[in-house]
Structures are given as structure tokens and as C-alpha cells.
Protein backbone atom coordinates (compact mmCIF):
# COMPACT_ATOMS: atom_id res chain seq x y z
CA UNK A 1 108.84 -65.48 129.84
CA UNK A 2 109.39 -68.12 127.48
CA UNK A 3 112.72 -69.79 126.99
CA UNK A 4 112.82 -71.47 123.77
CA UNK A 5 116.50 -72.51 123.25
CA UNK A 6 119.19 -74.20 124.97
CA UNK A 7 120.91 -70.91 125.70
CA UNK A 8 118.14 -69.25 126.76
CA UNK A 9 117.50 -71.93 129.60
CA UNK A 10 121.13 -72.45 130.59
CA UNK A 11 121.57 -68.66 130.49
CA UNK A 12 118.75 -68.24 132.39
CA UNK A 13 119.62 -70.64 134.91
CA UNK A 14 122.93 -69.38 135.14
CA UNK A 15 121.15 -65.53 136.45
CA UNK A 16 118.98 -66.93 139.04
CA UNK A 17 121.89 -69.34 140.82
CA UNK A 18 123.49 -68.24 143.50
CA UNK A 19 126.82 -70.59 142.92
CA UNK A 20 129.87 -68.62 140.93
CA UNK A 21 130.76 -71.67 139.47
CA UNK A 22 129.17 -74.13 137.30
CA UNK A 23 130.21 -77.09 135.55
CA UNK A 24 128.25 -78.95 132.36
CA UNK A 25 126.75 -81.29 134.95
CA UNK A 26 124.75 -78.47 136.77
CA UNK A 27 122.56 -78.74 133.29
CA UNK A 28 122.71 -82.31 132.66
CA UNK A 29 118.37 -81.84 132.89
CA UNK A 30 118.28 -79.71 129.93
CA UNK A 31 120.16 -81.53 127.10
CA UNK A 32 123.01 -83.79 126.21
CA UNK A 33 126.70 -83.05 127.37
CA UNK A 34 127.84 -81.86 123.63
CA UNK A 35 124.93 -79.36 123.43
CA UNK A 36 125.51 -78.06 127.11
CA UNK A 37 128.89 -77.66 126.20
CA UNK A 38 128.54 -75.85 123.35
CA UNK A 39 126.18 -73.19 125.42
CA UNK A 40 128.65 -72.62 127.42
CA UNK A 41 131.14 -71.96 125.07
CA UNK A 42 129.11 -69.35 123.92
CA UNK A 43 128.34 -67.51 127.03
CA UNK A 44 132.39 -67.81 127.21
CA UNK A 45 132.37 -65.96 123.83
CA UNK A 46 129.99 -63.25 125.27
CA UNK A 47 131.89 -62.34 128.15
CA UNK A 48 128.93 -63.34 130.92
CA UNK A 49 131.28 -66.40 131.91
CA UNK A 50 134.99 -67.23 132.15
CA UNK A 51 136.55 -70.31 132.12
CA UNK A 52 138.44 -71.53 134.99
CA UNK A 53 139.47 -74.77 134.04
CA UNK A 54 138.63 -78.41 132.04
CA UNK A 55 134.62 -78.12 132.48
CA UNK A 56 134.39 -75.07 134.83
CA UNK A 57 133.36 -72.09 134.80
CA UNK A 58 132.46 -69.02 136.29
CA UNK A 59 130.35 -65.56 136.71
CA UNK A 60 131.99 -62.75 135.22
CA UNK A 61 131.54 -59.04 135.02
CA UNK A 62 133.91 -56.02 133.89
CA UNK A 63 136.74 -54.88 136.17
CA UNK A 64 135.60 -50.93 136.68
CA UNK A 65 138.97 -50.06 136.95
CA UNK A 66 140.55 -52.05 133.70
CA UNK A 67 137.67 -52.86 131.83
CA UNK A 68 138.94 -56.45 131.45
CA UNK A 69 137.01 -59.70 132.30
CA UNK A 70 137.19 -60.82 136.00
CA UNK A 71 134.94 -63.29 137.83
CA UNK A 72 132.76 -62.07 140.13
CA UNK A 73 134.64 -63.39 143.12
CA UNK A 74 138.35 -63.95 143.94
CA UNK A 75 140.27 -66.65 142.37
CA UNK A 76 140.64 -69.00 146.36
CA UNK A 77 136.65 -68.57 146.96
CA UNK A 78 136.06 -69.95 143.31
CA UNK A 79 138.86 -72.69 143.92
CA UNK A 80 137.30 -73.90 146.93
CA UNK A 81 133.55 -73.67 145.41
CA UNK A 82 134.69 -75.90 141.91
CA UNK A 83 136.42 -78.53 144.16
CA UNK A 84 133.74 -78.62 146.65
CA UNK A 85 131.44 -79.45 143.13
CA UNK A 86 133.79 -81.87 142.24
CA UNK A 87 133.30 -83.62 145.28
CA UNK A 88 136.61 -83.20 146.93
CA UNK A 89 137.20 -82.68 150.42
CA UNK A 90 139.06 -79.17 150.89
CA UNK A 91 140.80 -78.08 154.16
CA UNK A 92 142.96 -75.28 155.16
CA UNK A 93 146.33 -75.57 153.61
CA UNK A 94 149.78 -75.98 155.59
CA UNK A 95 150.65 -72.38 155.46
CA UNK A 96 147.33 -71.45 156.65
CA UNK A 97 147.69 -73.74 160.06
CA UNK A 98 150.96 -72.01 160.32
CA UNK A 99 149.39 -68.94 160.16
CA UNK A 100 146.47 -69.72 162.69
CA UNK A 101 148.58 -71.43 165.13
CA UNK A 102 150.72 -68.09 165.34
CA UNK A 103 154.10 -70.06 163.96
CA UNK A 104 154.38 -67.80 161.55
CA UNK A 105 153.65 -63.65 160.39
CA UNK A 106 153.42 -64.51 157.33
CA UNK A 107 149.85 -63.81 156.05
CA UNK A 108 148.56 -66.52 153.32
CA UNK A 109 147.62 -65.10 150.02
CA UNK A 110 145.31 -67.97 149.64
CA UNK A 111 146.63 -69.36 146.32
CA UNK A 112 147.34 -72.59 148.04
CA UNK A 113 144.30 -74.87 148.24
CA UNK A 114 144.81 -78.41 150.18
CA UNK A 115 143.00 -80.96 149.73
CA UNK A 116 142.11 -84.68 150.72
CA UNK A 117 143.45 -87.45 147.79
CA UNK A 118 144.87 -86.87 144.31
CA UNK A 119 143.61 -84.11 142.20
CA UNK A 120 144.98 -83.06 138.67
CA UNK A 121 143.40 -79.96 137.81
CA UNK A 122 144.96 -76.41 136.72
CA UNK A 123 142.08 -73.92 138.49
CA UNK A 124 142.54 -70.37 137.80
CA UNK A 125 142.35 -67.89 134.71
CA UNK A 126 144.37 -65.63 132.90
CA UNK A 127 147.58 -66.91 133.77
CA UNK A 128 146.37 -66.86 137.52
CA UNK A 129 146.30 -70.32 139.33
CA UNK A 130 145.67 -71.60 142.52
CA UNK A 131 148.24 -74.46 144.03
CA UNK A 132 146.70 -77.88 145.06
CA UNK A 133 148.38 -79.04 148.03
CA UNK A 134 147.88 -83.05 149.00
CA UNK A 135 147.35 -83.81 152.69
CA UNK A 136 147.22 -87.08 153.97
């Protein structure tokens, strides 16, 4: 198989990983930043990714039941996964020690994600995001 262009190799990459979630660094290798960015733009445009956020992205397929775009796995999982390739520290948020400790009934729904310093990032797609909580 031979990959010729930049969206071949970045699309091709993109198939054999195992990660949901990628981000232009994961392809720094292949080409410049502009050029990488551009690729994935245009996998955006074909509906194999979705974009989650300023330089993220993620897997997508079509919902069987809608037909719509949808990642391949829920919006927490993909939360945790971009931060955790950001390099920050994620831990189990307030309401989910609550939870665990038996304080509370209230399940979590998971759309609150804390994590360790200051992070200024909207995560999440159509109109879906996932709350950053700060803990000391």
C-alpha cells in the first residue's frame, strides 16, 4: 500500500490507532502544523472525525438510530482521554467522591471532569460539553 499524500498518511494513521482522540501533535512526524491542520479539517469535512474542541478531535461513525455524526465513544471517556493528551492530571470529580463514599444517591452523569491546575478549554460537541472542575 502506498500512501502518497498527507491525507493518506494521517488518515491512515488515524485507522490503525487505538486512541479516540487525536490532536495535530500526534502527526507532528509527517509535516508542518498548517498542513496537519488542514488534513484534519478535511477528515472533519468527510465525516470520519469530529471536532471536540481547539486542536482535538475525535473518531466518528453514524448513530444507527439517527443517522447523525457521533464519536465513537461517550463524551466523559473522550474528556478524560484529550486531557490526559494534554498532559493534565485528571481525578474523580467532587460529585463522584460523594457518590463513592455513599453521601449521596445521586448517580453522576459524568459531565463533570476535575482536574489538577487551571485549564481553559470548552471539550464536547454539538452543543454537548463536559464541566472542568479545579481541585486543589
Amino acid at each position: 500500500m502506498i500512501l502518497e499524500t498527507l491525507e493518506d498518511k494521517v488518515g491512515y494513521r488515524i485507522k490503525r490507532s487505538k486512541d479516540s482522540v487525536f490532536v495535530p501533535g500526534d502527526f507532528s512526524d509527517l509535516s508542518g502544523q498548517d498542513q496537519i491542520g488542514r488534513a484534519l479539517r478535511s477528515f472533519v469535512k468527510k465525516q470520519a472525525l469530529i471536532k471536540l474542541g481547539y486542536g482535538l478531535y475525535a473518531k466518528a461513525r453514524k448513530s444507527s438510530l439517527t443517522g447523525n455524526l457521533i464519536p465513537e465513544k461517550p463524551l466523559p471517556e473522550l474528556a478524560a482521554e484529550s486531557l490526559r493528551k494534554l498532559k493534565v492530571e485528571v481525578a474523580p470529580s467532587s460529585l463522584e467522591t460523594l457518590y463513592n463514599q455513599g453521601k449521596t444517591t445521586q448517580v453522576p452523569t459524568g459531565r463533570v471532569i476535575a482536574v489538577k491546575g487551571r485549564v481553559s478549554r470548552k471539550i464536547g460537541y454539538n452543543g454537548k460539553y463536559v464541566t472542568l472542575e479545579q481541585i486543589p
